[in-house]
PDB file of N, CA and C in Angstrom:
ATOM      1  N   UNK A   1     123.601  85.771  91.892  1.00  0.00           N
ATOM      2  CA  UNK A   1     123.184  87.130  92.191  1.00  0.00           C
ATOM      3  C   UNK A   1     122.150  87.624  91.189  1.00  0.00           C
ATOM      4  N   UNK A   2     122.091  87.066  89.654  1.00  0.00           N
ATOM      5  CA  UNK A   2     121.439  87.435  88.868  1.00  0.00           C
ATOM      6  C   UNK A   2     120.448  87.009  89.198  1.00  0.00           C
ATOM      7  N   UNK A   3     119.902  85.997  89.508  1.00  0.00           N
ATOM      8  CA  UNK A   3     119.032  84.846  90.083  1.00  0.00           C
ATOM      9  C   UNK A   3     117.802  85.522  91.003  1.00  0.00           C
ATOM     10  N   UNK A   4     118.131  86.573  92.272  1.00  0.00           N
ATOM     11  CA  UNK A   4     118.038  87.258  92.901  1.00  0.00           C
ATOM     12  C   UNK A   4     117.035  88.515  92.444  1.00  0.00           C
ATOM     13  N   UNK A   5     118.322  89.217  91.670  1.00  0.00           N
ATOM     14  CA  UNK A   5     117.669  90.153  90.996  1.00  0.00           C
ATOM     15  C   UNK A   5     116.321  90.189  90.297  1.00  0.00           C
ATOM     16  N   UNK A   6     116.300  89.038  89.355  1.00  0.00           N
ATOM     17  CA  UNK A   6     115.345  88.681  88.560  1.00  0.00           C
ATOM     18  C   UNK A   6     113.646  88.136  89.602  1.00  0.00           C
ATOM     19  N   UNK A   7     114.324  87.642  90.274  1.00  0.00           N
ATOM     20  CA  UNK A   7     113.159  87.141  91.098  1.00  0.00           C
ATOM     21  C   UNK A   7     112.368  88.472  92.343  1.00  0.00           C
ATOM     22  N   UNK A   8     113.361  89.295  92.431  1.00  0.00           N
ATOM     23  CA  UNK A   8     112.819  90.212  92.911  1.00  0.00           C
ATOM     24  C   UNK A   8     112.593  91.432  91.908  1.00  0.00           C
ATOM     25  N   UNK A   9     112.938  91.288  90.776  1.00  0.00           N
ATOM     26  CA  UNK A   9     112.317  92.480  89.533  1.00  0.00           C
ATOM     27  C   UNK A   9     110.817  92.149  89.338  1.00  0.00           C
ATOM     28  N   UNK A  10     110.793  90.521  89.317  1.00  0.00           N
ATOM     29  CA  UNK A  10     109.682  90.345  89.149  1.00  0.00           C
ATOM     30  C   UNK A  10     108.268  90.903  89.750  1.00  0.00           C
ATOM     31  N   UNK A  11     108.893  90.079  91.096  1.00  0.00           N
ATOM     32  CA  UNK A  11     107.977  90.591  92.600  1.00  0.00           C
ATOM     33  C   UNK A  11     107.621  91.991  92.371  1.00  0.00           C
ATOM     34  N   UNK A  12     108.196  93.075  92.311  1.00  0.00           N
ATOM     35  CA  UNK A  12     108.093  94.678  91.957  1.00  0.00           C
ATOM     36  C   UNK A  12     107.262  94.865  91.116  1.00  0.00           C
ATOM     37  N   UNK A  13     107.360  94.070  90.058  1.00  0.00           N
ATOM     38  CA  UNK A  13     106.476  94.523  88.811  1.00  0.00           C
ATOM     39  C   UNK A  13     105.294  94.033  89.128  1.00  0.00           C
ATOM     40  N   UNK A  14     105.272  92.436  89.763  1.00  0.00           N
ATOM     41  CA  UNK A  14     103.757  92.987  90.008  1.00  0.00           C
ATOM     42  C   UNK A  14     103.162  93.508  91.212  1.00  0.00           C
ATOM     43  N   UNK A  15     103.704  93.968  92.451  1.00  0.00           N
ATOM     44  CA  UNK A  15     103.253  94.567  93.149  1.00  0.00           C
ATOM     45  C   UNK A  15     103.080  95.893  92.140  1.00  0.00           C
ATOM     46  N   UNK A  16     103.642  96.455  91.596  1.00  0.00           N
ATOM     47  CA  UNK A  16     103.303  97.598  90.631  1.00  0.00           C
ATOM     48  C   UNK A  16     101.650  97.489  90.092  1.00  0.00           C
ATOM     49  N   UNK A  17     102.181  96.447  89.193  1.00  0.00           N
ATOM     50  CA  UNK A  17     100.711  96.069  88.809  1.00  0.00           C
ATOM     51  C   UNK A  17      99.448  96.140  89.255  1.00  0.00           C
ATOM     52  N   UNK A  18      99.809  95.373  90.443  1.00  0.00           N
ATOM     53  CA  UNK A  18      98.485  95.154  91.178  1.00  0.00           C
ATOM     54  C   UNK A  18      98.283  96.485  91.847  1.00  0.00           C
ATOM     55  N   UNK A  19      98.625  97.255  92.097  1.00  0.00           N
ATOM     56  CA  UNK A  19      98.504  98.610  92.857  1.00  0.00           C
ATOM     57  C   UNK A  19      98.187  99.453  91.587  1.00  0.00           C
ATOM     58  N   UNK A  20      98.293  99.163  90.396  1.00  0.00           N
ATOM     59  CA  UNK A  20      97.978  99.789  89.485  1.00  0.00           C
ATOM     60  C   UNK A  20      96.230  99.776  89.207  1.00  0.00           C
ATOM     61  N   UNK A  21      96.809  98.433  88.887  1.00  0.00           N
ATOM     62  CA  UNK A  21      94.716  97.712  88.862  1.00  0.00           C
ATOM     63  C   UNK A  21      94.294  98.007  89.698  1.00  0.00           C
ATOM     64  N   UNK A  22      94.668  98.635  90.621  1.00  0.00           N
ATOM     65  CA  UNK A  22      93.576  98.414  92.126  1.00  0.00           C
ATOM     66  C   UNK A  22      92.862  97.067  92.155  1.00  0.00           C
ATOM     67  N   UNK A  23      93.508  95.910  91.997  1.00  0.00           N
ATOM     68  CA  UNK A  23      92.533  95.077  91.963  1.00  0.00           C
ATOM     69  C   UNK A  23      92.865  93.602  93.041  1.00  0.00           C
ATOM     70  N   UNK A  24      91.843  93.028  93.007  1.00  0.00           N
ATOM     71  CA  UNK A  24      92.017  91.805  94.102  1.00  0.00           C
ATOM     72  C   UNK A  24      92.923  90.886  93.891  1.00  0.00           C
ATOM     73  N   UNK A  25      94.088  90.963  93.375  1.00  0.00           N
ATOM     74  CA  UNK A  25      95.005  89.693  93.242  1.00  0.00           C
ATOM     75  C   UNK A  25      95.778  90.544  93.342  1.00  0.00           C
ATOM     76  N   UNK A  26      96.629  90.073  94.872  1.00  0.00           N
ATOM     77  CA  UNK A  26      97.725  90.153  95.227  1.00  0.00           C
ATOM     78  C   UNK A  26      99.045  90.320  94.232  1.00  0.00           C
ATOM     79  N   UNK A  27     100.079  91.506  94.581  1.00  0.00           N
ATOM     80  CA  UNK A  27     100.990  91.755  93.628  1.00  0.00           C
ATOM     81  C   UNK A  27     101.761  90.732  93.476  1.00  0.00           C
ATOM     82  N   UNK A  28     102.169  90.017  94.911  1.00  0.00           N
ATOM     83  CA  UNK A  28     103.182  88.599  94.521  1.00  0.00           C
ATOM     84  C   UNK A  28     102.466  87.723  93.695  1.00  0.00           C
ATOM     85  N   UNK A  29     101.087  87.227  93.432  1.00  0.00           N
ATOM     86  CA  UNK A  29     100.906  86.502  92.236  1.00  0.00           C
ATOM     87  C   UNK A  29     101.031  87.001  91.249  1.00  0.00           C
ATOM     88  N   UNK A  30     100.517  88.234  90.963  1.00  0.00           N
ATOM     89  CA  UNK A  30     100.820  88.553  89.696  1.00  0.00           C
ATOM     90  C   UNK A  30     102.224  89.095  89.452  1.00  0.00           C
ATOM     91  N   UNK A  31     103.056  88.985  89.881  1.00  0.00           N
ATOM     92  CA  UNK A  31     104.506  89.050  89.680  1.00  0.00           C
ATOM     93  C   UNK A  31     105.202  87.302  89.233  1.00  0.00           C
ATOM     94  N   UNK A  32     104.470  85.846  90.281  1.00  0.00           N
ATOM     95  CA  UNK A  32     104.483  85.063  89.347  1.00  0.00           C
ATOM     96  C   UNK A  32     104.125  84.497  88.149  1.00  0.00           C
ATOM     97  N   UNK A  33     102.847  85.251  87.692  1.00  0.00           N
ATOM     98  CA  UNK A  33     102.555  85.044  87.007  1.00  0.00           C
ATOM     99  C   UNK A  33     103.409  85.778  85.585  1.00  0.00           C
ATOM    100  N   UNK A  34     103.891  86.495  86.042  1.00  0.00           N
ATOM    101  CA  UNK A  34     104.603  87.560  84.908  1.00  0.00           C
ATOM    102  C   UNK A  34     106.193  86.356  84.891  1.00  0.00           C
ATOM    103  N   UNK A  35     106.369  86.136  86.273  1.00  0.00           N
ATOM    104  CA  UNK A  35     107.756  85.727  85.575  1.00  0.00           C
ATOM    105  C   UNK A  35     107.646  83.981  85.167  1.00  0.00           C
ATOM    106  N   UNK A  36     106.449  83.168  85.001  1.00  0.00           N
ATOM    107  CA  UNK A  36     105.824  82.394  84.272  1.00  0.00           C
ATOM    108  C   UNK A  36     106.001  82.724  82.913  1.00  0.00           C
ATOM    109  N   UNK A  37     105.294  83.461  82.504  1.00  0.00           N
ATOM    110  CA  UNK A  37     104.968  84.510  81.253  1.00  0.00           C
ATOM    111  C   UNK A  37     106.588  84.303  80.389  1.00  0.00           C
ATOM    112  N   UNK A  38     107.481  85.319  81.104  1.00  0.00           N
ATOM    113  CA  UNK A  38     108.807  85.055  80.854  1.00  0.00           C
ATOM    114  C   UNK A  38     109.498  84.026  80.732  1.00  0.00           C
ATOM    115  N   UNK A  39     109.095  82.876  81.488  1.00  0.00           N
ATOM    116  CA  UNK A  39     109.814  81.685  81.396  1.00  0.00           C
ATOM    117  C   UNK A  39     109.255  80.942  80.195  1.00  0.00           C
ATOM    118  N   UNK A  40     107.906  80.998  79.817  1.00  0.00           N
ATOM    119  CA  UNK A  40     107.431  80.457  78.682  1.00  0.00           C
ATOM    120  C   UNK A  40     108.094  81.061  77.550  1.00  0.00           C
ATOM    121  N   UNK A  41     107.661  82.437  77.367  1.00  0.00           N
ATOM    122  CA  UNK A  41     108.631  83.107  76.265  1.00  0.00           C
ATOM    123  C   UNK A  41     110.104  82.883  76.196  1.00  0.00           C
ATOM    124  N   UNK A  42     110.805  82.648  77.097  1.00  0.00           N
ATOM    125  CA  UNK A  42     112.145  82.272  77.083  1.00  0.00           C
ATOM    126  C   UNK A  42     112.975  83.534  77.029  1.00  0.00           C
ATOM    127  N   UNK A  43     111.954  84.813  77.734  1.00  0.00           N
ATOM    128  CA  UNK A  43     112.446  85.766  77.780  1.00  0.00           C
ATOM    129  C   UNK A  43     113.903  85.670  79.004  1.00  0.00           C
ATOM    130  N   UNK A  44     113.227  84.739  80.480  1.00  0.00           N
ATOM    131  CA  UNK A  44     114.592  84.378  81.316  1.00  0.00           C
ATOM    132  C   UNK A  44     114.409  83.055  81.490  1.00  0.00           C
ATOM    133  N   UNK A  45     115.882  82.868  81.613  1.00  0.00           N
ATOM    134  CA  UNK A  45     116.270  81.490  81.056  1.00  0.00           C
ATOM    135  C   UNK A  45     116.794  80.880  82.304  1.00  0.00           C
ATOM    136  N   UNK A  46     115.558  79.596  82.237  1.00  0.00           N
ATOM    137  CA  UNK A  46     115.677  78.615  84.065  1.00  0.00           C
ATOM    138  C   UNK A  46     116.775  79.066  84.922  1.00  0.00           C
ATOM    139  N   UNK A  47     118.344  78.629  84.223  1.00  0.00           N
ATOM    140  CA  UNK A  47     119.313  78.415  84.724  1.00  0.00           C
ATOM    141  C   UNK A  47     119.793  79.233  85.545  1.00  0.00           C
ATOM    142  N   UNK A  48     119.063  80.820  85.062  1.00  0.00           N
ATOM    143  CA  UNK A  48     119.087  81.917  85.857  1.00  0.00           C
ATOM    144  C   UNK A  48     118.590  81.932  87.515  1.00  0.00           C
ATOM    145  N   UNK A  49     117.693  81.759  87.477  1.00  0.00           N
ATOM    146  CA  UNK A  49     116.996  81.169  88.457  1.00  0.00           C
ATOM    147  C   UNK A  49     116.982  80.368  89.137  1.00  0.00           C
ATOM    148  N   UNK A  50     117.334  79.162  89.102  1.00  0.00           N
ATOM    149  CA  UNK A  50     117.020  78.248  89.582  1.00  0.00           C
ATOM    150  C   UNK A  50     117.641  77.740  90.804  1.00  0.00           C
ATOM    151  N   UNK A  51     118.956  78.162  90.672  1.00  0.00           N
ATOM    152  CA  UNK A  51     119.624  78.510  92.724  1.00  0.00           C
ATOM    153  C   UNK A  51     118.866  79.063  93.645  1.00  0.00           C
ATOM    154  N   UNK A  52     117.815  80.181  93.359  1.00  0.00           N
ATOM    155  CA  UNK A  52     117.623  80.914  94.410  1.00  0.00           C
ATOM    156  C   UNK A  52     115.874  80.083  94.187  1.00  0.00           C
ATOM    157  N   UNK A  53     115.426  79.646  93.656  1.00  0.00           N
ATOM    158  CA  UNK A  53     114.203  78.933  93.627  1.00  0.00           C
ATOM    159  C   UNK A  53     114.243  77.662  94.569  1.00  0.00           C
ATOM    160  N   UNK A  54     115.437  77.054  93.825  1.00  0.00           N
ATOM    161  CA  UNK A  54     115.776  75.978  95.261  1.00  0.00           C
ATOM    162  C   UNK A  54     116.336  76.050  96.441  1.00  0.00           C
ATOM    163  N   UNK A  55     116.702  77.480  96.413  1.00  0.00           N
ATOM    164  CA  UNK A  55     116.699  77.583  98.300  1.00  0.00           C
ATOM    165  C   UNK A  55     115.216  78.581  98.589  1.00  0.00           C
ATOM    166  N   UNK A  56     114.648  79.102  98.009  1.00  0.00           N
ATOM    167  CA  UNK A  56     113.061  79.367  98.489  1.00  0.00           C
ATOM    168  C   UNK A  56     112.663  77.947  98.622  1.00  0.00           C
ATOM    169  N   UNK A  57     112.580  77.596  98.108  1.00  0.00           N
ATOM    170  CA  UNK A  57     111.695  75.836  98.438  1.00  0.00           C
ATOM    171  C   UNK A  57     112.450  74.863  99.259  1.00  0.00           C
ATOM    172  N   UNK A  58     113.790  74.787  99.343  1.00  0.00           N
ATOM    173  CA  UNK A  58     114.241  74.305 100.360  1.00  0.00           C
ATOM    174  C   UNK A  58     113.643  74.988 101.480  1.00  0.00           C
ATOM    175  N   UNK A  59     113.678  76.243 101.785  1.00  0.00           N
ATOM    176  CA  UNK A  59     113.676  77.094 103.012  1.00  0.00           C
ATOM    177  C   UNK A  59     111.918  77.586 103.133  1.00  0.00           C
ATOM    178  N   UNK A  60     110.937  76.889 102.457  1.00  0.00           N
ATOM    179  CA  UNK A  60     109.201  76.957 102.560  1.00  0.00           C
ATOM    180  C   UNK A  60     109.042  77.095 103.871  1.00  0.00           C
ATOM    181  N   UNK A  61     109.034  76.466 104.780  1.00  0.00           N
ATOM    182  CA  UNK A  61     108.611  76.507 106.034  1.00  0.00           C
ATOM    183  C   UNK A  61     108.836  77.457 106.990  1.00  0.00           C
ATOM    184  N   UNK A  62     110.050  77.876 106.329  1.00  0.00           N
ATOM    185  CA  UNK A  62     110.132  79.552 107.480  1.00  0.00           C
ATOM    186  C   UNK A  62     109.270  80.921 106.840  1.00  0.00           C
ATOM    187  N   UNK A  63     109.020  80.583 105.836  1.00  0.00           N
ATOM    188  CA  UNK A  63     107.741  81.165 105.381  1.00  0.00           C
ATOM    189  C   UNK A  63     106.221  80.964 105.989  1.00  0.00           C
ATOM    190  N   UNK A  64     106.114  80.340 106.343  1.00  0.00           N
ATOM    191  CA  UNK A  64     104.685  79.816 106.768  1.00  0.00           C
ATOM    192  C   UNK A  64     104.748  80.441 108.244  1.00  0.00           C
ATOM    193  N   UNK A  65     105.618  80.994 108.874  1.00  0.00           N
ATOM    194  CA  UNK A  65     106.082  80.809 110.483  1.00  0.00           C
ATOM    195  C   UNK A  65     104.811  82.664 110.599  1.00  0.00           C
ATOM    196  N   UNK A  66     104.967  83.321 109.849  1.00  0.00           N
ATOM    197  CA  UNK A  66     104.312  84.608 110.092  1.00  0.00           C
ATOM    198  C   UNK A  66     102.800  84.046 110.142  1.00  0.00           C
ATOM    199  N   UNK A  67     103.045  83.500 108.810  1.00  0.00           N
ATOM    200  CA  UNK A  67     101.042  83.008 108.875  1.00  0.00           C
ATOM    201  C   UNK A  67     100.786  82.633 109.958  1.00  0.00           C
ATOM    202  N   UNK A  68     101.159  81.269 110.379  1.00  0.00           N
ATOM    203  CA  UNK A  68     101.003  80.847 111.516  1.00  0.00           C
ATOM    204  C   UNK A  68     100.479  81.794 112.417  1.00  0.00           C
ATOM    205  N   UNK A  69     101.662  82.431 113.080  1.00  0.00           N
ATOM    206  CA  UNK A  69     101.524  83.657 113.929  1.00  0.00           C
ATOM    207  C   UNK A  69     100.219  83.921 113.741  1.00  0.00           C
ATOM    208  N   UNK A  70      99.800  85.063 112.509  1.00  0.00           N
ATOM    209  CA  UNK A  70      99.422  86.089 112.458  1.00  0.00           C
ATOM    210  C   UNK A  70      97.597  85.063 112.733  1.00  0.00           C
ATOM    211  N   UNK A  71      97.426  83.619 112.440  1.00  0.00           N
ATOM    212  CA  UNK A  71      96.080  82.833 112.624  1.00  0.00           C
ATOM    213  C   UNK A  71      95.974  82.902 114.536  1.00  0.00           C
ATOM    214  N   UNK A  72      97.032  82.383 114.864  1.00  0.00           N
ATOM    215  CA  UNK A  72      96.955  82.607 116.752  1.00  0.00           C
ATOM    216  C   UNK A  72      96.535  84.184 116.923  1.00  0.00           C
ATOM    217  N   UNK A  73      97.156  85.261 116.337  1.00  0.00           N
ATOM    218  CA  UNK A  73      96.547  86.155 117.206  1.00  0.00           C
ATOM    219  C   UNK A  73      94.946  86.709 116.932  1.00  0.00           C
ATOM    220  N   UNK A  74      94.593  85.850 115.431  1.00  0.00           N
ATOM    221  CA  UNK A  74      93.297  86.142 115.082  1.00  0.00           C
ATOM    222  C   UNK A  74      92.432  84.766 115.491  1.00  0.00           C
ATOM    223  N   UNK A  75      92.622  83.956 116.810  1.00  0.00           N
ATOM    224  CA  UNK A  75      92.456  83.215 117.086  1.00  0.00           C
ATOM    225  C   UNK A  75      90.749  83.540 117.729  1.00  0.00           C
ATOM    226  N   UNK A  76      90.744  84.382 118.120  1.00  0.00           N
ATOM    227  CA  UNK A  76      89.094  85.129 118.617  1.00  0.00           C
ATOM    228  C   UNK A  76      88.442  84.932 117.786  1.00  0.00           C
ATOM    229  N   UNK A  77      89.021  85.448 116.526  1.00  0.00           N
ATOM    230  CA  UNK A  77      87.818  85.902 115.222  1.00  0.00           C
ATOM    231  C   UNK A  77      87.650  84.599 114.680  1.00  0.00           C
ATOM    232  N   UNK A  78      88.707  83.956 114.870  1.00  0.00           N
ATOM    233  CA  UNK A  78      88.020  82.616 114.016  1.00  0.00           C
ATOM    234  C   UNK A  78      87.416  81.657 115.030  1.00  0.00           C
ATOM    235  N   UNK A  79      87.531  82.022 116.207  1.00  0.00           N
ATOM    236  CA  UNK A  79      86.640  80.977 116.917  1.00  0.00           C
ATOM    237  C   UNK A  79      85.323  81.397 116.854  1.00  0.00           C
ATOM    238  N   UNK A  80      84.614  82.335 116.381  1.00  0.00           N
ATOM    239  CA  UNK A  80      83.505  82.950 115.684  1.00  0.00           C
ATOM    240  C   UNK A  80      83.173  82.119 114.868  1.00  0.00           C
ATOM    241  N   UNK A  81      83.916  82.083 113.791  1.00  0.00           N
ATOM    242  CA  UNK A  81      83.330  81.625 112.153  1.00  0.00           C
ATOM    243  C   UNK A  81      84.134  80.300 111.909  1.00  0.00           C
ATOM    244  N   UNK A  82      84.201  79.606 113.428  1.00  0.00           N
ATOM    245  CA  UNK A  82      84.716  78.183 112.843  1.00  0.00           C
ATOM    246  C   UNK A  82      83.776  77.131 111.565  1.00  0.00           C
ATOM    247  N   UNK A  83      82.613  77.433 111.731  1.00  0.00           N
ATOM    248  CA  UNK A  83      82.254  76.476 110.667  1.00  0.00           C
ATOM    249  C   UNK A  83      82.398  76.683 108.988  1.00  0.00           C
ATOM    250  N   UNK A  84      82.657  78.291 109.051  1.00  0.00           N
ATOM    251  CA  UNK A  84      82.297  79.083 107.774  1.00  0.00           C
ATOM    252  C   UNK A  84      83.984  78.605 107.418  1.00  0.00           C
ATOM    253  N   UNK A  85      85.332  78.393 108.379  1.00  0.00           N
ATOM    254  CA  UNK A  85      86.521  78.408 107.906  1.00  0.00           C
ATOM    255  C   UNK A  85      86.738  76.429 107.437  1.00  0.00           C
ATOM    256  N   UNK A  86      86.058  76.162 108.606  1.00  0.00           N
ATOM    257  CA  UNK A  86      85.671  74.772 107.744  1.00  0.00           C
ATOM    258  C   UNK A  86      85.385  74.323 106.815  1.00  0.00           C
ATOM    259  N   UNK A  87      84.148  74.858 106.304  1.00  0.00           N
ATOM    260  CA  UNK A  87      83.894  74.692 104.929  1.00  0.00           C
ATOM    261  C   UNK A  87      84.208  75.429 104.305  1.00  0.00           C
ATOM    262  N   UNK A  88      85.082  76.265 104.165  1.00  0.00           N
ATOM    263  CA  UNK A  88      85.280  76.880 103.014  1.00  0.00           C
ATOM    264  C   UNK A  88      86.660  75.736 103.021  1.00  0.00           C
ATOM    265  N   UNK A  89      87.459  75.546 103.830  1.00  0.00           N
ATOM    266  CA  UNK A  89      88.791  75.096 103.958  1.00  0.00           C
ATOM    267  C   UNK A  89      88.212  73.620 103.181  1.00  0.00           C
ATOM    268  N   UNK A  90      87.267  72.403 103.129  1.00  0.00           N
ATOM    269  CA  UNK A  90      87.195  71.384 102.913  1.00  0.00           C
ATOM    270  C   UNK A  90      86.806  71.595 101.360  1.00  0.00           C
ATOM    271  N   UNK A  91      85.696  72.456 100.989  1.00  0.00           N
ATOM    272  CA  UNK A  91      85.313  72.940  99.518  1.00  0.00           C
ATOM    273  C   UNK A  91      86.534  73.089  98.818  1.00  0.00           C
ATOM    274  N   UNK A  92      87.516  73.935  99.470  1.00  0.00           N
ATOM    275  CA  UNK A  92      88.739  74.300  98.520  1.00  0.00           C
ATOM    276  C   UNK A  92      89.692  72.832  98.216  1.00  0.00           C
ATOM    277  N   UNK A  93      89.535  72.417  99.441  1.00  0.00           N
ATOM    278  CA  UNK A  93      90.854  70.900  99.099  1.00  0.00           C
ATOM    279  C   UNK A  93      89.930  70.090  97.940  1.00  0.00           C
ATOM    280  N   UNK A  94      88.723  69.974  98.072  1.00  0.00           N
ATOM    281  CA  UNK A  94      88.054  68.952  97.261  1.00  0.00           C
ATOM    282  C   UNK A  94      88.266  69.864  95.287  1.00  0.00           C
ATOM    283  N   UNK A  95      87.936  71.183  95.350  1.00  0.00           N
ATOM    284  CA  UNK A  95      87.943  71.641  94.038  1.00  0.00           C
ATOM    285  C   UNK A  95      89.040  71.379  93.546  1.00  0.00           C
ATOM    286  N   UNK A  96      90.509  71.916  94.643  1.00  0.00           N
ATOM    287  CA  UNK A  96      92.153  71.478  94.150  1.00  0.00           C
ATOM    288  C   UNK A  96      92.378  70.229  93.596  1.00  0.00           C
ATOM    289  N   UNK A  97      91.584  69.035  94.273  1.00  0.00           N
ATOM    290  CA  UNK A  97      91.780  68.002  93.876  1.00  0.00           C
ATOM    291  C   UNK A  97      91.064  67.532  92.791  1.00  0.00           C
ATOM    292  N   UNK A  98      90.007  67.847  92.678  1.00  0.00           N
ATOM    293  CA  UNK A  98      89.292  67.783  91.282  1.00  0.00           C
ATOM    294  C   UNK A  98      90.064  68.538  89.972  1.00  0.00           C
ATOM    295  N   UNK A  99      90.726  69.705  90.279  1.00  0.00           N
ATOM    296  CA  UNK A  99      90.858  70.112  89.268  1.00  0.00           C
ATOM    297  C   UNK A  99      92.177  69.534  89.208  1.00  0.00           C
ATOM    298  N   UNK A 100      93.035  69.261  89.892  1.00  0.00           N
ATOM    299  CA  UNK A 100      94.559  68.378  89.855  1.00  0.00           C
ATOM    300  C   UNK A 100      94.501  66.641  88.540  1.00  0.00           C
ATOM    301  N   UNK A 101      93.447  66.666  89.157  1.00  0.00           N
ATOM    302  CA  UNK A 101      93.017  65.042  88.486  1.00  0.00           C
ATOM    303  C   UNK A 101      92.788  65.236  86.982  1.00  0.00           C
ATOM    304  N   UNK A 102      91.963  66.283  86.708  1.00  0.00           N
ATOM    305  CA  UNK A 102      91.708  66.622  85.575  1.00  0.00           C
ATOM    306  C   UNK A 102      93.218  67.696  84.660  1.00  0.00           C
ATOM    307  N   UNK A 103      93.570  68.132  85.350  1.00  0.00           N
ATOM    308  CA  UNK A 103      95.057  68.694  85.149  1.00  0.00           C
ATOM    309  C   UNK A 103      96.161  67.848  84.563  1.00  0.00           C
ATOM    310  N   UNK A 104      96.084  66.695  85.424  1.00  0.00           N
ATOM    311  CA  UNK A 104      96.930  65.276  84.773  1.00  0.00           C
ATOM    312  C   UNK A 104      96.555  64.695  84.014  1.00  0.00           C
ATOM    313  N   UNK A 105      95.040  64.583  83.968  1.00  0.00           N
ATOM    314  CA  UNK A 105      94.247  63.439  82.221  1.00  0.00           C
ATOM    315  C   UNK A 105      94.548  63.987  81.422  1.00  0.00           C
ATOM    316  N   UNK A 106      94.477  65.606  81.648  1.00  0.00           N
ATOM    317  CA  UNK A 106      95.102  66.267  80.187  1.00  0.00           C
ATOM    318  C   UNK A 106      96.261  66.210  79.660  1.00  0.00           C
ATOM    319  N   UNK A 107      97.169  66.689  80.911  1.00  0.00           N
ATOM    320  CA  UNK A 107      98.319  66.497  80.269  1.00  0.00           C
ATOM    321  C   UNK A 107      98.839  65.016  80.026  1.00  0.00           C
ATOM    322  N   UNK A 108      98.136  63.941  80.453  1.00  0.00           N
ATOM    323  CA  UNK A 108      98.796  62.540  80.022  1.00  0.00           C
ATOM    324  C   UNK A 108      98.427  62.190  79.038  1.00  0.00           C
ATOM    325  N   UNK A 109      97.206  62.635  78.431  1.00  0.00           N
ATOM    326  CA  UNK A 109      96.712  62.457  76.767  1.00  0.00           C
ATOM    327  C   UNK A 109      97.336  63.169  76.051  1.00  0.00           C
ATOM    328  N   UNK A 110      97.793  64.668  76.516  1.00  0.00           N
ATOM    329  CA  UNK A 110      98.467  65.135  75.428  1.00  0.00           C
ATOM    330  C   UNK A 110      99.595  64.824  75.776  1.00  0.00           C
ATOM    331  N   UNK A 111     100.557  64.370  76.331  1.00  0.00           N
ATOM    332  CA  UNK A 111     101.844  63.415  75.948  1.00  0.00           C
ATOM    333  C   UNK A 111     101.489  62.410  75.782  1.00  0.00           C
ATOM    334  N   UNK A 112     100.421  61.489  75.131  1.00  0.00           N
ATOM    335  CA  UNK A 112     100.595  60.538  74.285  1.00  0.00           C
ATOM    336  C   UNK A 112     100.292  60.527  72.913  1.00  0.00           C
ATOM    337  N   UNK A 113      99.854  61.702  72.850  1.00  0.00           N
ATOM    338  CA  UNK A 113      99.687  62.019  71.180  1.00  0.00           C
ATOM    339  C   UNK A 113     100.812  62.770  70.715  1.00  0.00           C
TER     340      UNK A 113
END
């Protein structure tokens, strides 16, 4: 139940946030990013968490079910700007993967020193 709490204190704070900033990043990231923040500091401690993290990630896919949706009914607009969703969609997998690759050299050099 604590588990819960914490993960949705989080969420709050940064929807707070971000409605504070008025700014372009979504409150649910910056609510992970805050409870990142916390987990580094060791302000909350994994164990807290970590039931209700593994049934969000067990349960990913019923998440995706709105998106889904909500791309079919904007199915007009993107048959407009299919090439612009193309490439932006192929640019992004190639940068993820570039920067993934380089994400791991680092961290495999610095666990060998």
């Amino acid at each position: 139940m604590a588990g819960i709490f914490i993960v949705l204190l989080f969420y709050v704070l940064g929807e707070l946030v971000g409605w504070l900033i008025n700014g372009f990043i979504p409150g649910s990231v910056i609510g992970m990013i805050l409870l990142f923040a916390a987990l580094c500091l060791k302000l909350v401690k994994p164990g807290h968490i970590k039931p209700v993290a593994k049934f969000l990630c067990d349960n990913m896919a019923l998440f995706f079910v709105p998106a889904g949706v909500g791309i079919i009914n904007a199915l007009d607009i993107l048959s407009a700007y299919w090439q612009a969703v193309l490439v932006a969609c192929a640019v992004s997998t190639v940068v993820v993967i570039i920067v993934v690759a380089f994400t791991q050299q680092w961290f495999e050099k610095r666990k060998q020193q």
